[in-house]
C-alpha atoms as a PDB file:
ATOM      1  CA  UNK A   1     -14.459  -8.327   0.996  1.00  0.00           C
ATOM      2  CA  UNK A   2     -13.632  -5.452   4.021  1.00  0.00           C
ATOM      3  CA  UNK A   3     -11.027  -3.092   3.663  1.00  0.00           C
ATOM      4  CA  UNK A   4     -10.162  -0.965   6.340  1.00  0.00           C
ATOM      5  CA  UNK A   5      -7.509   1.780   6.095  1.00  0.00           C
ATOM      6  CA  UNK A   6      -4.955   1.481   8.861  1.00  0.00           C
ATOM      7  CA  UNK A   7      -3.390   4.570   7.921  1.00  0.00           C
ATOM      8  CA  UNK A   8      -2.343   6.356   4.225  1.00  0.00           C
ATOM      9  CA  UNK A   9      -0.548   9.769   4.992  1.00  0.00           C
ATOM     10  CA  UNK A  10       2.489  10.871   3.908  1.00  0.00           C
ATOM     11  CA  UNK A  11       3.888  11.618   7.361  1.00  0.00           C
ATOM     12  CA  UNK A  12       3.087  11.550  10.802  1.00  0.00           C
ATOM     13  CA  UNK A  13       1.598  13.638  13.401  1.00  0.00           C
ATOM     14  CA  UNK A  14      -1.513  13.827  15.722  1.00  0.00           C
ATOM     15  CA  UNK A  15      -4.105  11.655  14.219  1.00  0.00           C
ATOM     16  CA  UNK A  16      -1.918  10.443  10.791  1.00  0.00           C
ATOM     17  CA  UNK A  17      -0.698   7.057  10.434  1.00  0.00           C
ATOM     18  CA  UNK A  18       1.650   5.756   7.288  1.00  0.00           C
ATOM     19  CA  UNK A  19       0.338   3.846   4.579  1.00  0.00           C
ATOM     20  CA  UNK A  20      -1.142  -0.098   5.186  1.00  0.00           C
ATOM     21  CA  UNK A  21      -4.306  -1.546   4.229  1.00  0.00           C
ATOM     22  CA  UNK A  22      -6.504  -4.622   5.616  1.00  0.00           C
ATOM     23  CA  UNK A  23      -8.082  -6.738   3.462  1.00  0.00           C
ATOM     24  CA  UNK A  24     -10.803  -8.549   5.897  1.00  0.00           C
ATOM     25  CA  UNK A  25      -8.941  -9.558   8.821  1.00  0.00           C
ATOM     26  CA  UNK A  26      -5.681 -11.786   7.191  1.00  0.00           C
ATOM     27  CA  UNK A  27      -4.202  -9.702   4.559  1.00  0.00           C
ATOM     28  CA  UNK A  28      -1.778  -6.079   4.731  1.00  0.00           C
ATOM     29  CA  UNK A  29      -1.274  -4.220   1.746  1.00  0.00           C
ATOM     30  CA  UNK A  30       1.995  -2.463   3.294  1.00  0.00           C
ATOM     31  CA  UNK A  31       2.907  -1.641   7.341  1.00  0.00           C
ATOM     32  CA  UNK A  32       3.230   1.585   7.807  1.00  0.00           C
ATOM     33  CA  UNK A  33       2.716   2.966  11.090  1.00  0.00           C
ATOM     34  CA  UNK A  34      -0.889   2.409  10.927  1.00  0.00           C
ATOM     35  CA  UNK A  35      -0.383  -1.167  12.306  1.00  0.00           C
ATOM     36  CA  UNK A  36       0.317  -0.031  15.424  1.00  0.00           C
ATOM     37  CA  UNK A  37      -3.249   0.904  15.985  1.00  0.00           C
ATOM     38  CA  UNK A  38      -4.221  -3.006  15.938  1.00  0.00           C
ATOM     39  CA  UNK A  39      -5.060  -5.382  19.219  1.00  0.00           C
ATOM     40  CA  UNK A  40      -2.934  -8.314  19.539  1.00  0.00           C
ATOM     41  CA  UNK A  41      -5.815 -10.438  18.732  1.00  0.00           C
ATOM     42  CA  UNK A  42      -5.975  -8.332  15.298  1.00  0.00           C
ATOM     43  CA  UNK A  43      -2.437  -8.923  14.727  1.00  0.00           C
ATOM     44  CA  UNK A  44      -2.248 -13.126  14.920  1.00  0.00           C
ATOM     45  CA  UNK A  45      -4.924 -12.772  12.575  1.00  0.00           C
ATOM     46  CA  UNK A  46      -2.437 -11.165   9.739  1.00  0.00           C
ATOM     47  CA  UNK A  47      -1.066 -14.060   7.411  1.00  0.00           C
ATOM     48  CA  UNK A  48       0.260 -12.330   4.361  1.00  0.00           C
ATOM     49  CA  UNK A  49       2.008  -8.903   4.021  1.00  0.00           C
ATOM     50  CA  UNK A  50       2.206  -7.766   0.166  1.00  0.00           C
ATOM     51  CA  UNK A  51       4.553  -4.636   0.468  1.00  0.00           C
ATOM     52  CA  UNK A  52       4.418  -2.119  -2.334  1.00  0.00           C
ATOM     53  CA  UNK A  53       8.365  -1.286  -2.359  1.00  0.00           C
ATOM     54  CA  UNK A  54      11.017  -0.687   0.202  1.00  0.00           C
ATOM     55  CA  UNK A  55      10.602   3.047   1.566  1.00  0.00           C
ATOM     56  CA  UNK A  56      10.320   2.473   5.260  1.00  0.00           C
ATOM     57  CA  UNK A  57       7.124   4.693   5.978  1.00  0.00           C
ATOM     58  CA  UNK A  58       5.509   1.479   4.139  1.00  0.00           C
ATOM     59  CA  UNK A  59       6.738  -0.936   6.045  1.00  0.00           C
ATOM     60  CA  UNK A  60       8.437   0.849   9.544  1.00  0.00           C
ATOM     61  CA  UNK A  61       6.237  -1.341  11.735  1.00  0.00           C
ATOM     62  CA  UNK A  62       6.921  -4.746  10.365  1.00  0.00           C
ATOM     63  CA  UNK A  63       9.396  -5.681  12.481  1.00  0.00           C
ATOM     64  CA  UNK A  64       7.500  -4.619  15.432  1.00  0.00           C
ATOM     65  CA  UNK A  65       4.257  -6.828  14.480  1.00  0.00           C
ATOM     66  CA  UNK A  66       6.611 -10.067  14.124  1.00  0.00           C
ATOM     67  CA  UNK A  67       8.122  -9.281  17.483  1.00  0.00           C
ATOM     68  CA  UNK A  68       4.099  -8.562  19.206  1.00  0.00           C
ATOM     69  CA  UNK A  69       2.846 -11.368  18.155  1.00  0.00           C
ATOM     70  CA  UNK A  70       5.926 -13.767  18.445  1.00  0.00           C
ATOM     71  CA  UNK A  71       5.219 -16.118  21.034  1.00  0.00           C
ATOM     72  CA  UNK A  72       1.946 -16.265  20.096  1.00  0.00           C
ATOM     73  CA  UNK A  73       1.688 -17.347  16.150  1.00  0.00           C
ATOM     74  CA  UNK A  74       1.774 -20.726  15.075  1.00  0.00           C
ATOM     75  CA  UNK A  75       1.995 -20.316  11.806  1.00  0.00           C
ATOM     76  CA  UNK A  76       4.846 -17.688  10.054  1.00  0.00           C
ATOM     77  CA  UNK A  77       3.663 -14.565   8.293  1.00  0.00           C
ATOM     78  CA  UNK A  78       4.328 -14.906   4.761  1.00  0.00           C
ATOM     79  CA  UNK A  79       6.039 -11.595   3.569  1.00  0.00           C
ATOM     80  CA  UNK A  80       5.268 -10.505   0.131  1.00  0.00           C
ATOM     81  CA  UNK A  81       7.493  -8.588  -2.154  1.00  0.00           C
ATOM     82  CA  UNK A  82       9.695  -7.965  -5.200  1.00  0.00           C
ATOM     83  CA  UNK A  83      12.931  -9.395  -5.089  1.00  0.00           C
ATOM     84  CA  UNK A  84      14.428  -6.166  -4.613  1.00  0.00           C
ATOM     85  CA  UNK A  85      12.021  -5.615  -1.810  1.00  0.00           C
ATOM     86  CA  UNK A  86      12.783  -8.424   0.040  1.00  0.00           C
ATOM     87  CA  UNK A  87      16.735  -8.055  -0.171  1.00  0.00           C
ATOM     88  CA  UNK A  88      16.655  -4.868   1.285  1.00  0.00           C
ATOM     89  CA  UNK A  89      14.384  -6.009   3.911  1.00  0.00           C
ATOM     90  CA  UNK A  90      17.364  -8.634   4.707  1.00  0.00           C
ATOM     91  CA  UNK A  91      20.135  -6.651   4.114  1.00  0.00           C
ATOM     92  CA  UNK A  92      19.420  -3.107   5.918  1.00  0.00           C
ATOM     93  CA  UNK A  93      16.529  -4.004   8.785  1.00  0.00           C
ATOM     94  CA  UNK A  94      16.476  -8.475   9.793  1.00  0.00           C
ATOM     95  CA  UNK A  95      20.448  -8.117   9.537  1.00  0.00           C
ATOM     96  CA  UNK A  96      20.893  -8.798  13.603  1.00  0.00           C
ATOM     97  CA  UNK A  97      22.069  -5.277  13.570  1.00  0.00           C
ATOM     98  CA  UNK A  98      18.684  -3.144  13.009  1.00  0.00           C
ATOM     99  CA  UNK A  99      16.115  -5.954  14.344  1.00  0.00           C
ATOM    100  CA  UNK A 100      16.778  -9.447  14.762  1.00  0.00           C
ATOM    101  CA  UNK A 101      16.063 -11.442  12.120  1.00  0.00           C
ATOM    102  CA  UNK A 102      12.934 -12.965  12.315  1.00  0.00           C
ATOM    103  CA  UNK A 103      13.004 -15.579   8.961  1.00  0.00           C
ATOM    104  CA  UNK A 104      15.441 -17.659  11.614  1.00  0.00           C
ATOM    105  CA  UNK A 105      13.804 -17.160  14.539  1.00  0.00           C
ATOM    106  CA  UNK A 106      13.196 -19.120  16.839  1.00  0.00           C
ATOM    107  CA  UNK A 107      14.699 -21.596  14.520  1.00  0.00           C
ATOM    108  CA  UNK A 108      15.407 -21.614  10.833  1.00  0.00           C
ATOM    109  CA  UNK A 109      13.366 -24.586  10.187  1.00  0.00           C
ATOM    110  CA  UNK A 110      10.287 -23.193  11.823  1.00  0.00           C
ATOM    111  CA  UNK A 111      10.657 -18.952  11.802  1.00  0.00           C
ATOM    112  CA  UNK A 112       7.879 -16.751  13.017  1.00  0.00           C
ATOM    113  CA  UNK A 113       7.844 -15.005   9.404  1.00  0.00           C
ATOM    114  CA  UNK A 114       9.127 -16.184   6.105  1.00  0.00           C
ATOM    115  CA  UNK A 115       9.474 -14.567   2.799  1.00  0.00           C
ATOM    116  CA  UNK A 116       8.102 -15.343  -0.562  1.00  0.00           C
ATOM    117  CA  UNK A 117       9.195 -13.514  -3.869  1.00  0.00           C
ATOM    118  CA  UNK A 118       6.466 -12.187  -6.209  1.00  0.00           C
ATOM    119  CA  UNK A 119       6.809 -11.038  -9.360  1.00  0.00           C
ATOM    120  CA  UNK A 120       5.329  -7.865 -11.287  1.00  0.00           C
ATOM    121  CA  UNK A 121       1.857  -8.160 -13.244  1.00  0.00           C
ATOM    122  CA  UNK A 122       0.850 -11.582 -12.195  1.00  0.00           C
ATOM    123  CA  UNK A 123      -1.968 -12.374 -10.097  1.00  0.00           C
ATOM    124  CA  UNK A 124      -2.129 -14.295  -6.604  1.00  0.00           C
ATOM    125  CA  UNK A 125      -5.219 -15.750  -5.733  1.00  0.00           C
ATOM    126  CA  UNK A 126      -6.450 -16.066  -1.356  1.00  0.00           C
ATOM    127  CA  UNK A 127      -9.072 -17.932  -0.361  1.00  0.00           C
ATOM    128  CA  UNK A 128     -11.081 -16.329  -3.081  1.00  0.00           C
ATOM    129  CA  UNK A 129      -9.559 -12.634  -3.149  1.00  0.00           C
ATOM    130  CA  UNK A 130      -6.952 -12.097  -6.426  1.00  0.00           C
ATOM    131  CA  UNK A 131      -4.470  -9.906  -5.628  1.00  0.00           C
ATOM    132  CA  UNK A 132      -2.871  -8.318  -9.001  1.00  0.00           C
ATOM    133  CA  UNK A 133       0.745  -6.707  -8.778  1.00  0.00           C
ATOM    134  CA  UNK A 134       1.052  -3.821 -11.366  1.00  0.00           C
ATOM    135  CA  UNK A 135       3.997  -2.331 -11.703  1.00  0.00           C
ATOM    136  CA  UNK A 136       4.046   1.495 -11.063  1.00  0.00           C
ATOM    137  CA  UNK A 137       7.080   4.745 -11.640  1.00  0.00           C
ATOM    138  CA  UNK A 138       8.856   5.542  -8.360  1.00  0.00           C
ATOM    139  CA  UNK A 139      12.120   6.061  -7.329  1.00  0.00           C
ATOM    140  CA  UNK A 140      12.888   2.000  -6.325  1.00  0.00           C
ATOM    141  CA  UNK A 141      11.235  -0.406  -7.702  1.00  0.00           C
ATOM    142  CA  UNK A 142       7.381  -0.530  -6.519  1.00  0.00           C
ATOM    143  CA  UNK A 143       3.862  -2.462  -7.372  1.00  0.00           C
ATOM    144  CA  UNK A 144       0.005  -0.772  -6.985  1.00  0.00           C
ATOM    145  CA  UNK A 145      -2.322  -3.550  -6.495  1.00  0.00           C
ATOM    146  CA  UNK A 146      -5.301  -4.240  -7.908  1.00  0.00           C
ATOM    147  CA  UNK A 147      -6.976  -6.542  -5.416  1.00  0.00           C
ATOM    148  CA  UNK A 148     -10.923  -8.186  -6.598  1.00  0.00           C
ATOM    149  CA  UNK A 149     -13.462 -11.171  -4.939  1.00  0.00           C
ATOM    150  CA  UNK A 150     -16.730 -11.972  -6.699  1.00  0.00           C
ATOM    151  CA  UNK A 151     -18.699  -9.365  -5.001  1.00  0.00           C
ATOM    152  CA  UNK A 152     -16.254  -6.122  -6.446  1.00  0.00           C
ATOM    153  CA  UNK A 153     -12.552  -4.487  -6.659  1.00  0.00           C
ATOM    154  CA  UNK A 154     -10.414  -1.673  -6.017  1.00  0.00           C
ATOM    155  CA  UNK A 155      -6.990  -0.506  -6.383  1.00  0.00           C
ATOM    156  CA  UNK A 156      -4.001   0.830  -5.269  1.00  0.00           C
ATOM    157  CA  UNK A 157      -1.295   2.834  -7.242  1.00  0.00           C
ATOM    158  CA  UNK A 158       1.161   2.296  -3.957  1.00  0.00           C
ATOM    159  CA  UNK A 159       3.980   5.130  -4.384  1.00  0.00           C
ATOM    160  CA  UNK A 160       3.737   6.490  -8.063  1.00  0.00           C
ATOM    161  CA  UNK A 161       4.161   9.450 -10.592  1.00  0.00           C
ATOM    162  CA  UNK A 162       3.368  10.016 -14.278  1.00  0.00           C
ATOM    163  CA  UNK A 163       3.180   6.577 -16.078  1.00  0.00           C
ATOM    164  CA  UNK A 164       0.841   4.809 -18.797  1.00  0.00           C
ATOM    165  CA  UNK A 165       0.783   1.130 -17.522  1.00  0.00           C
ATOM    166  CA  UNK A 166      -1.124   1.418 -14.391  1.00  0.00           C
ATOM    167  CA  UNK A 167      -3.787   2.635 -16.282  1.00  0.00           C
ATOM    168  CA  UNK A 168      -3.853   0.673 -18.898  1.00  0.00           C
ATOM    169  CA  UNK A 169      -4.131  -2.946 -16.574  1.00  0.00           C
ATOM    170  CA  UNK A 170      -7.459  -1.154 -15.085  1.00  0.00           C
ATOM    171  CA  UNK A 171      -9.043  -0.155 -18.243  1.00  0.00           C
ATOM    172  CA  UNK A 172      -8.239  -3.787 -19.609  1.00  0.00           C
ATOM    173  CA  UNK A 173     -10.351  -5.539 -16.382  1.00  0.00           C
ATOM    174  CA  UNK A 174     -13.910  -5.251 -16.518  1.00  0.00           C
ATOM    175  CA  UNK A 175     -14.843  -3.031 -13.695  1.00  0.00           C
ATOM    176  CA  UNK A 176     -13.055  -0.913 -10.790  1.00  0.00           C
ATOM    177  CA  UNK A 177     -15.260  -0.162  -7.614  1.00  0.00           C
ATOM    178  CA  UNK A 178     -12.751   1.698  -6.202  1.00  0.00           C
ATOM    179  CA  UNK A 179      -9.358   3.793  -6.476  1.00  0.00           C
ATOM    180  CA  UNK A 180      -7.097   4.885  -4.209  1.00  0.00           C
ATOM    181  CA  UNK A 181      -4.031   6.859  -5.521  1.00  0.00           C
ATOM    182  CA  UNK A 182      -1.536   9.156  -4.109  1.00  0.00           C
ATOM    183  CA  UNK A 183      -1.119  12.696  -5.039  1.00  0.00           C
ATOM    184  CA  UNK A 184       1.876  13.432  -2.315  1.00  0.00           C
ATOM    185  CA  UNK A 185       2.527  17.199  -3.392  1.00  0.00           C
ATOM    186  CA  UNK A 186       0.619  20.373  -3.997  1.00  0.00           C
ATOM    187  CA  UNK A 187       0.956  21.576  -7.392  1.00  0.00           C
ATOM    188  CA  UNK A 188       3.368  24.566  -6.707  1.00  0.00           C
ATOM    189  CA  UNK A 189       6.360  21.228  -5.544  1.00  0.00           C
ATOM    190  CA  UNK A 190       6.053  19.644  -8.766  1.00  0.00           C
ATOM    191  CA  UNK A 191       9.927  19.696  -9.577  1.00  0.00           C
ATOM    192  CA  UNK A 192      10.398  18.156  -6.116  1.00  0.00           C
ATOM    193  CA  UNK A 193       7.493  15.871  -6.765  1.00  0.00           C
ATOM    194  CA  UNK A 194       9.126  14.426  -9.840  1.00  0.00           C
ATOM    195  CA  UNK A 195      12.233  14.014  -8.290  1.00  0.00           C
ATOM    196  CA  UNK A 196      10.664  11.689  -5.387  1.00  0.00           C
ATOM    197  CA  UNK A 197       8.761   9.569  -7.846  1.00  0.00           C
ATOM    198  CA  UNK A 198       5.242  10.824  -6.172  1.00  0.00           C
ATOM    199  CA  UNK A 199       2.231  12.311  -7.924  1.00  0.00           C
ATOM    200  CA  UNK A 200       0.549  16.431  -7.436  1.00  0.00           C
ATOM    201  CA  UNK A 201      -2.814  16.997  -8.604  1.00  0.00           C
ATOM    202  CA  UNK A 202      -1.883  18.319 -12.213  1.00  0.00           C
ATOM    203  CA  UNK A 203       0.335  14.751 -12.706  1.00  0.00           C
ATOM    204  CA  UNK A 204      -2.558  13.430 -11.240  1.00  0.00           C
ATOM    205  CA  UNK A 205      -5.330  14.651 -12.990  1.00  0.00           C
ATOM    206  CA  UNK A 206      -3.480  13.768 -16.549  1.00  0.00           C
ATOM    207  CA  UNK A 207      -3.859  10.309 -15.511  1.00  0.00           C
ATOM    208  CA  UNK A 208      -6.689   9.524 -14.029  1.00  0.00           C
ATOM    209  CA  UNK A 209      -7.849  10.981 -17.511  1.00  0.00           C
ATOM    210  CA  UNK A 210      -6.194   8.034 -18.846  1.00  0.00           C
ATOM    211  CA  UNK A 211      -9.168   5.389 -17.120  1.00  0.00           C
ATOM    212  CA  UNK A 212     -12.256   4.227 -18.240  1.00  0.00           C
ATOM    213  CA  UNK A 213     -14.008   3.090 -15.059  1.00  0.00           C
ATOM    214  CA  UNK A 214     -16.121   5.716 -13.313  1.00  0.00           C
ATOM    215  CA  UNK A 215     -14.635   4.156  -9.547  1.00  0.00           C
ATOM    216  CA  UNK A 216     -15.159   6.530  -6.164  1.00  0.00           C
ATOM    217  CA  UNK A 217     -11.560   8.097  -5.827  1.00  0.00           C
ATOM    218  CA  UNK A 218      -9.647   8.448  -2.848  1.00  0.00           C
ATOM    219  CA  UNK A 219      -6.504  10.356  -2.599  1.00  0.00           C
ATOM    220  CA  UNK A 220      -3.779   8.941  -0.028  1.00  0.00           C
ATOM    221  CA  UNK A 221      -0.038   9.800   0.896  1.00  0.00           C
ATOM    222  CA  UNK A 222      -0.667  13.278   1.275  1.00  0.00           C
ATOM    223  CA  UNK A 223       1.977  15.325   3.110  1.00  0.00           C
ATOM    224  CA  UNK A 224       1.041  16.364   6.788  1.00  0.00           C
ATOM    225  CA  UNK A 225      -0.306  20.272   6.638  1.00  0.00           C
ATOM    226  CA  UNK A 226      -1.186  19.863   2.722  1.00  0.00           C
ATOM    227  CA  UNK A 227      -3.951  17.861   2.671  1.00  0.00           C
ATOM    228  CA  UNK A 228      -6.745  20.312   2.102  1.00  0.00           C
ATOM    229  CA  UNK A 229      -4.749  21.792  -0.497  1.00  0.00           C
ATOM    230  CA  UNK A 230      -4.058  18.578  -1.970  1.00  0.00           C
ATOM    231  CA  UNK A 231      -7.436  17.432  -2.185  1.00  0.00           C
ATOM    232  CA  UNK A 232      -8.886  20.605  -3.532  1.00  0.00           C
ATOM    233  CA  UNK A 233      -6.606  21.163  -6.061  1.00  0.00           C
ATOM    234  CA  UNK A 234      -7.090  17.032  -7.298  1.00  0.00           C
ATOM    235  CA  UNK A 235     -10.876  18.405  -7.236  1.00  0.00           C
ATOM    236  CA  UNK A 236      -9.845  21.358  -9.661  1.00  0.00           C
ATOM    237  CA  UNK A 237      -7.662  18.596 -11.948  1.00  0.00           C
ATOM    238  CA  UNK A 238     -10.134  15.659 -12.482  1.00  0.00           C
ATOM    239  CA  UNK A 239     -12.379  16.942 -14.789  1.00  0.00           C
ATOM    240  CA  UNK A 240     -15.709  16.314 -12.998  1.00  0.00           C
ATOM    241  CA  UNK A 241     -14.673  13.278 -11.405  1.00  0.00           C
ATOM    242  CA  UNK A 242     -15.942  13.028  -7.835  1.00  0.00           C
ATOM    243  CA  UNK A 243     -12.629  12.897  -5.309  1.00  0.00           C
ATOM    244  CA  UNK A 244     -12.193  12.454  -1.559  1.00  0.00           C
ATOM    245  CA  UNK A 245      -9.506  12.556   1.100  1.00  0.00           C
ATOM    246  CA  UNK A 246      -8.969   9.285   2.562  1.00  0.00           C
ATOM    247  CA  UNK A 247      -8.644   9.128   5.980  1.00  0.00           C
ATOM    248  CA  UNK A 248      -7.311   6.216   8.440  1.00  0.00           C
ATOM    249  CA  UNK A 249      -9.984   4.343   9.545  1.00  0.00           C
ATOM    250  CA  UNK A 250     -12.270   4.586   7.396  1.00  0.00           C
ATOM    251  CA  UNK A 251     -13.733   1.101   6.286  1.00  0.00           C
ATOM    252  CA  UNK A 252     -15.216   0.048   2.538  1.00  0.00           C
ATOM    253  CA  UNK A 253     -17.644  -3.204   2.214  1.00  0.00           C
ATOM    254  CA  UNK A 254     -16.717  -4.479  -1.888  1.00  0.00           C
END
């Protein structure tokens, strides 16, 4: 299994794409921004999107991949979400009024992207890759994945602060290659930090004491100008645990 990181910042700027994940060439884990940096070949190979939650720097370029790729697919990209995800995907951005809506196009009985509901902590299986929703703490309602093949694993916390249950679904599987969590404020914005539903270091750092695996850790959804800060002060919280920045682009063999 190939991931390659589209993008995972917390903003925008020269270089920094928002969050989305591809696993091999046929599965997103979000659309962020980061989609945009894909050919059009790239893009009619995408099948399924599992979105994490609703906040639009997760999934701002959706629309625009269904519209790319539109006369082109054969076959409708299946968009993955909680029910609550999915609504607000129909009621606020496919509504005719934002973007067209593309479940109906170019005709309701065979659309260029449809939408299928999953549900919290269950697993979905793809052509031999098991993709685990875990329910995480944000502000709306939101799911880390926990995404595994024969050959290894890794996770994703999605949009999250201080919580028990994410943890606890890792330490209950039997190994975790790889972790990649948010930490989206320094230290010194934790009030504002709790408020967004969003990790800093020392929320962080209490956690990640919380799993048993031993997995390289990469920190995502940093905030644009923080990120050194960020990382070094995740460095200072995790106890001896080894912890990078993640960058977009950056690829992982599992």
């Amino acid at each position: 299994m190939k991931l390659r990181v589209l993008g995972c910042s917390g903003g925008i700027g020269v270089g920094l794409r928002t969050t989305s994940l591809l696993i091999d060439d046929d599965i997103l884990i979000d659309a962020g921004s980061g989609v945009g940096d894909l050919t059009l070949a790239e893009m009619r190979n995408i099948r399924h999107i599992y979105l994490t939650h609703s906040h639009m720097d997760h999934f701002t370029f959706l629309p625009l991949l269904v519209d790319s790729i539109f006369d082109t697919t054969k076959d409708p990209i299946v968009v993955h979400g909680q029910v609550e995800t999915i609504e607000a995907l129909q009621q606020h951005i496919f509504n005719w009024i934002i973007w067209p809506d593309f479940a109906r196009l170019p005709t309701a009985e065979k659309p260029v992207m449809r939408y299928e509901i999953i549900e919290p902590n269950h697993r979905y299986e793809r052509e031999g890759r098991i993709l685990e929703t875990i329910t995480v703490n944000h502000i709306v309602p939101c799911i880390g994945y926990r995404v595994s093949c024969d050959t290894g694993s890794f996770a994703f916390s999605g949009d999250s602060t201080t919580q028990d249950h994410f943890w606890n679904v890792l330490n209950q599987r039997d190994s975790l290659d790889l972790l990649i969590v948010e930490a989206a404020f320094p230290n010194s914005e934790q009030e504002l930090s709790l408020k967004a539903g969003h990790y800093t270091p020392a929320l962080l750092g209490a956690d990640v004491a919380k799993l048993e695996h031993q997995p390289k850790i990469f920190i995502s959804h940093t905030k644009p100008g923080q990120e050194e800060l960020i990382v070094k002060e995740c460095e200072e919280a995790f106890a001896g645990r080894e912890v990078y920045r993640l960058f977009g682009g950056e690829e992982f063999t599992l």
